[in-house]
C-alpha atoms as a PDB file:
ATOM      1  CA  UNK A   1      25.904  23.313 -25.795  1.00  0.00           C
ATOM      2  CA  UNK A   2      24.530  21.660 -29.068  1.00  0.00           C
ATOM      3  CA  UNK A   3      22.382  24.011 -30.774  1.00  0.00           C
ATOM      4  CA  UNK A   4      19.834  21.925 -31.092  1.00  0.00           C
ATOM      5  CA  UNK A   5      18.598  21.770 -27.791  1.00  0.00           C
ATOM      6  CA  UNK A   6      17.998  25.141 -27.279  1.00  0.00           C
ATOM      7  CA  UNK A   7      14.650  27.318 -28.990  1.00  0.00           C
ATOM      8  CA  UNK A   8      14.967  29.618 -31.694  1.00  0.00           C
ATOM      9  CA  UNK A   9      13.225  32.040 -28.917  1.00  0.00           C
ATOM     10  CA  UNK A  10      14.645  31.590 -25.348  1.00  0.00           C
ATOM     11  CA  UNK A  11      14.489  33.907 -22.189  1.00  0.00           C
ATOM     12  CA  UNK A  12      18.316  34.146 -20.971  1.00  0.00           C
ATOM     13  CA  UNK A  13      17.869  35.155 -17.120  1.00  0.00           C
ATOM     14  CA  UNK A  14      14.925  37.038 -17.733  1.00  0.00           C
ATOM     15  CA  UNK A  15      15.824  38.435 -21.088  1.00  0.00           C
ATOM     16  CA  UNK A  16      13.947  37.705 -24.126  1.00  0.00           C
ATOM     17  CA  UNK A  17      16.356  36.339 -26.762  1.00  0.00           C
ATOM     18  CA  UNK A  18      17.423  33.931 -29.689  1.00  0.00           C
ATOM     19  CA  UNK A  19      19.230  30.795 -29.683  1.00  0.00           C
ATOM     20  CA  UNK A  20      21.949  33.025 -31.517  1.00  0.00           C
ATOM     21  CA  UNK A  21      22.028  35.132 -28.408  1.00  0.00           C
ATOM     22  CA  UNK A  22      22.763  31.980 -26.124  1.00  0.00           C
ATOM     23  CA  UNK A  23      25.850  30.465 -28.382  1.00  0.00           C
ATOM     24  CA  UNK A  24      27.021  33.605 -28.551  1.00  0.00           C
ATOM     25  CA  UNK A  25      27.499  34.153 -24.944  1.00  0.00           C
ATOM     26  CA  UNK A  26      28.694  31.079 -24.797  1.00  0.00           C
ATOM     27  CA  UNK A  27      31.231  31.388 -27.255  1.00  0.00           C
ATOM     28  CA  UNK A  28      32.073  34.388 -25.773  1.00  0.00           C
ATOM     29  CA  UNK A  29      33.427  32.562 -22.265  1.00  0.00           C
ATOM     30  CA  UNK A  30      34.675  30.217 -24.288  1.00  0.00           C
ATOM     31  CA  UNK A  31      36.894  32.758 -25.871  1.00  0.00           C
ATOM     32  CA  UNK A  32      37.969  34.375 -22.730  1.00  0.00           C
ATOM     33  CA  UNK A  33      38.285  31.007 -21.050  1.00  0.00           C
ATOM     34  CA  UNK A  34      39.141  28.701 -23.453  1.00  0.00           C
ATOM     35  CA  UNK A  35      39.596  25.736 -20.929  1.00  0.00           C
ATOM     36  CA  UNK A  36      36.334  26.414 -19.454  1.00  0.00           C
ATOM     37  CA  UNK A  37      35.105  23.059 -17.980  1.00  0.00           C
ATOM     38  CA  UNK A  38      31.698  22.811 -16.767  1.00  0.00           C
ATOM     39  CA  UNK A  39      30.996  19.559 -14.643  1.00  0.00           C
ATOM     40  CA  UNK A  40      27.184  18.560 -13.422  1.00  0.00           C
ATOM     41  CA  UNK A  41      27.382  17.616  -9.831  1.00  0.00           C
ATOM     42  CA  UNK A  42      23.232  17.220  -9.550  1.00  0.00           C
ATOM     43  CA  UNK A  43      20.138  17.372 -11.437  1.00  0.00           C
ATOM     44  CA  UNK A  44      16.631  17.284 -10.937  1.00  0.00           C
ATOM     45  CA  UNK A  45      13.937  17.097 -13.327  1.00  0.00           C
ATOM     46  CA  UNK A  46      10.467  17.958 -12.469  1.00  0.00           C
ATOM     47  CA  UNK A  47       7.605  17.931 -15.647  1.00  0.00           C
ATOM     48  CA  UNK A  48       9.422  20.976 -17.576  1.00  0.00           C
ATOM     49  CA  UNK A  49      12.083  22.122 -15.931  1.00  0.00           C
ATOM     50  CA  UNK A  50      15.637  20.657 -15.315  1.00  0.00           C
ATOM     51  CA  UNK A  51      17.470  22.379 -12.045  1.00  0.00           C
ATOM     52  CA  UNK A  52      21.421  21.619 -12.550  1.00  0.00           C
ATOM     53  CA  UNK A  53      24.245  22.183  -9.711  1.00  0.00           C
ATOM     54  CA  UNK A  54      27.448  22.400 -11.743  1.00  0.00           C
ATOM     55  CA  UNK A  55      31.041  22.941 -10.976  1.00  0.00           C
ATOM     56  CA  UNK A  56      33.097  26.015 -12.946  1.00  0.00           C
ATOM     57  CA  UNK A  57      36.411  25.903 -13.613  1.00  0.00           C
ATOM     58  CA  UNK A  58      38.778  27.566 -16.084  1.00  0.00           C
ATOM     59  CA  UNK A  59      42.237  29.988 -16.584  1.00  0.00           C
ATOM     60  CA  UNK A  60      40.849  33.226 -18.627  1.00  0.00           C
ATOM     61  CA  UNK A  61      43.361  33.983 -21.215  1.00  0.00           C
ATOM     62  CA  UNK A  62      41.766  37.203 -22.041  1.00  0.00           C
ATOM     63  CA  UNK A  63      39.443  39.661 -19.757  1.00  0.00           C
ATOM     64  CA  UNK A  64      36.639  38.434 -18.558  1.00  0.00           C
ATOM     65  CA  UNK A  65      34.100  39.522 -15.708  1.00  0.00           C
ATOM     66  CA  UNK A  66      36.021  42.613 -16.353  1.00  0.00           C
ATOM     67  CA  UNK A  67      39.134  41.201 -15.061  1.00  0.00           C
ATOM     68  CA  UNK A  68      42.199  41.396 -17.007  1.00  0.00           C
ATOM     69  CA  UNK A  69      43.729  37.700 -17.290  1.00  0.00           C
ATOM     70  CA  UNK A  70      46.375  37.012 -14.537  1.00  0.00           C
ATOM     71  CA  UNK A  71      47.206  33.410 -15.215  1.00  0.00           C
ATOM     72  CA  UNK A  72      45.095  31.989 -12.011  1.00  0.00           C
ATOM     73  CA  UNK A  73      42.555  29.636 -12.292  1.00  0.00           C
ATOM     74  CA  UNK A  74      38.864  29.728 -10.744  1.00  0.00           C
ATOM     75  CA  UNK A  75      36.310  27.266  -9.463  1.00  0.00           C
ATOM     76  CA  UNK A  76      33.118  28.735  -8.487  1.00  0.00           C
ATOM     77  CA  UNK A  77      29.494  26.248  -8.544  1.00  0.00           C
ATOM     78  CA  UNK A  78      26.809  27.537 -11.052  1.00  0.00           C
ATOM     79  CA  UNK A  79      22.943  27.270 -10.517  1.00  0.00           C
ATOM     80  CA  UNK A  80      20.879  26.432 -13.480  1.00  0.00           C
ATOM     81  CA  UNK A  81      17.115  26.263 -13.899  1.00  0.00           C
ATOM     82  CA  UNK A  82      15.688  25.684 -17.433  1.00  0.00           C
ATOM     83  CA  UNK A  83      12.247  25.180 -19.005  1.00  0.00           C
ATOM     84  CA  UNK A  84      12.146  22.686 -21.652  1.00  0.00           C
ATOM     85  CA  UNK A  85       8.738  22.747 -24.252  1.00  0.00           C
ATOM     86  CA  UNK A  86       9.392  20.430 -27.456  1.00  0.00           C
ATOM     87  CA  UNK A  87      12.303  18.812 -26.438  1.00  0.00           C
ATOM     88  CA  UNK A  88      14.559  22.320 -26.397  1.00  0.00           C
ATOM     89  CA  UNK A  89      15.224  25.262 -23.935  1.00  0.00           C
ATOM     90  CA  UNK A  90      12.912  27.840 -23.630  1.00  0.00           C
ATOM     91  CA  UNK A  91      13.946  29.150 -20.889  1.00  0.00           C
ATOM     92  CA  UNK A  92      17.273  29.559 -18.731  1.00  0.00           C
ATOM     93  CA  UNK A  93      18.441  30.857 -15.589  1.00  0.00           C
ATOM     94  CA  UNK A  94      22.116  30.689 -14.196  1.00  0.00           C
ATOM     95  CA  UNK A  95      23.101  31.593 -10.981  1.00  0.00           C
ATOM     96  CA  UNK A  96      26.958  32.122 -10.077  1.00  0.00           C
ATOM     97  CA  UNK A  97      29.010  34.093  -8.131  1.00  0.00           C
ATOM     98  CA  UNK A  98      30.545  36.562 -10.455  1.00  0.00           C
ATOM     99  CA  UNK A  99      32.460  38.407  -7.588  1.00  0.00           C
ATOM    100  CA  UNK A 100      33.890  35.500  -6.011  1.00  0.00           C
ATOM    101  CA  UNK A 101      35.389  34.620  -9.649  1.00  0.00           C
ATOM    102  CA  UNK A 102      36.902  38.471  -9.524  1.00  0.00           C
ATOM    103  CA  UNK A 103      38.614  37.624  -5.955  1.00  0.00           C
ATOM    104  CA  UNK A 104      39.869  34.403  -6.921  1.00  0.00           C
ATOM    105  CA  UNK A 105      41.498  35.760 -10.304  1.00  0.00           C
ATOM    106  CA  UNK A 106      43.115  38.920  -8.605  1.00  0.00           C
ATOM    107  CA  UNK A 107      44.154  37.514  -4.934  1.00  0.00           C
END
């Protein structure tokens, strides 16, 4: 996610934080997972906010959701809401299924 687009203050699922908190986590998958693919299946744009249905998939290489990497693959679908003032995110929720990514990795 381009820098750019995001606030230098942003509430991450509730959380007051900074942009540098939001790369981070993302660089943070990215690290575990570092074939992470994220594809948008819908959006929907209302004034502010942007609500996204998007498709996860990726092979962790190192632990992640505090499962140690086992060489399987998951696909789970991610909710996303996000407020948008000035052009950048102010504010972001995501919704996924964190257990159902444990179950797939260690079945």
């Amino acid at each position: 996610m381009p820098h750019e687009f995001i606030a230098d203050e942003v509430v991450l699922n509730g959380e007051p934080g900074t942009r540098d908190d939001v790369l981070a986590d993302v660089r943070s998958i990215i690290n575990a997972v570092p074939d992470m693919h994220w594809e948008v299946q819908e959006l929907l744009f209302d004034r502010d906010r942007i609500a996204a249905r998007v498709v996860n998939t990726g092979t962790p290489v190192k632990e992640w959701l505090g499962v140690a990497p086992t060489g399987k693959s998951f696909e789970i679908v991610e909710y996303a809401i996000y407020k948008v003032r000035d052009g950048r995110f102010v504010q972001m929720t995501n919704l996924h299924d964190s257990a159902d990514v444990r179950r797939q990795l260690t079945a």
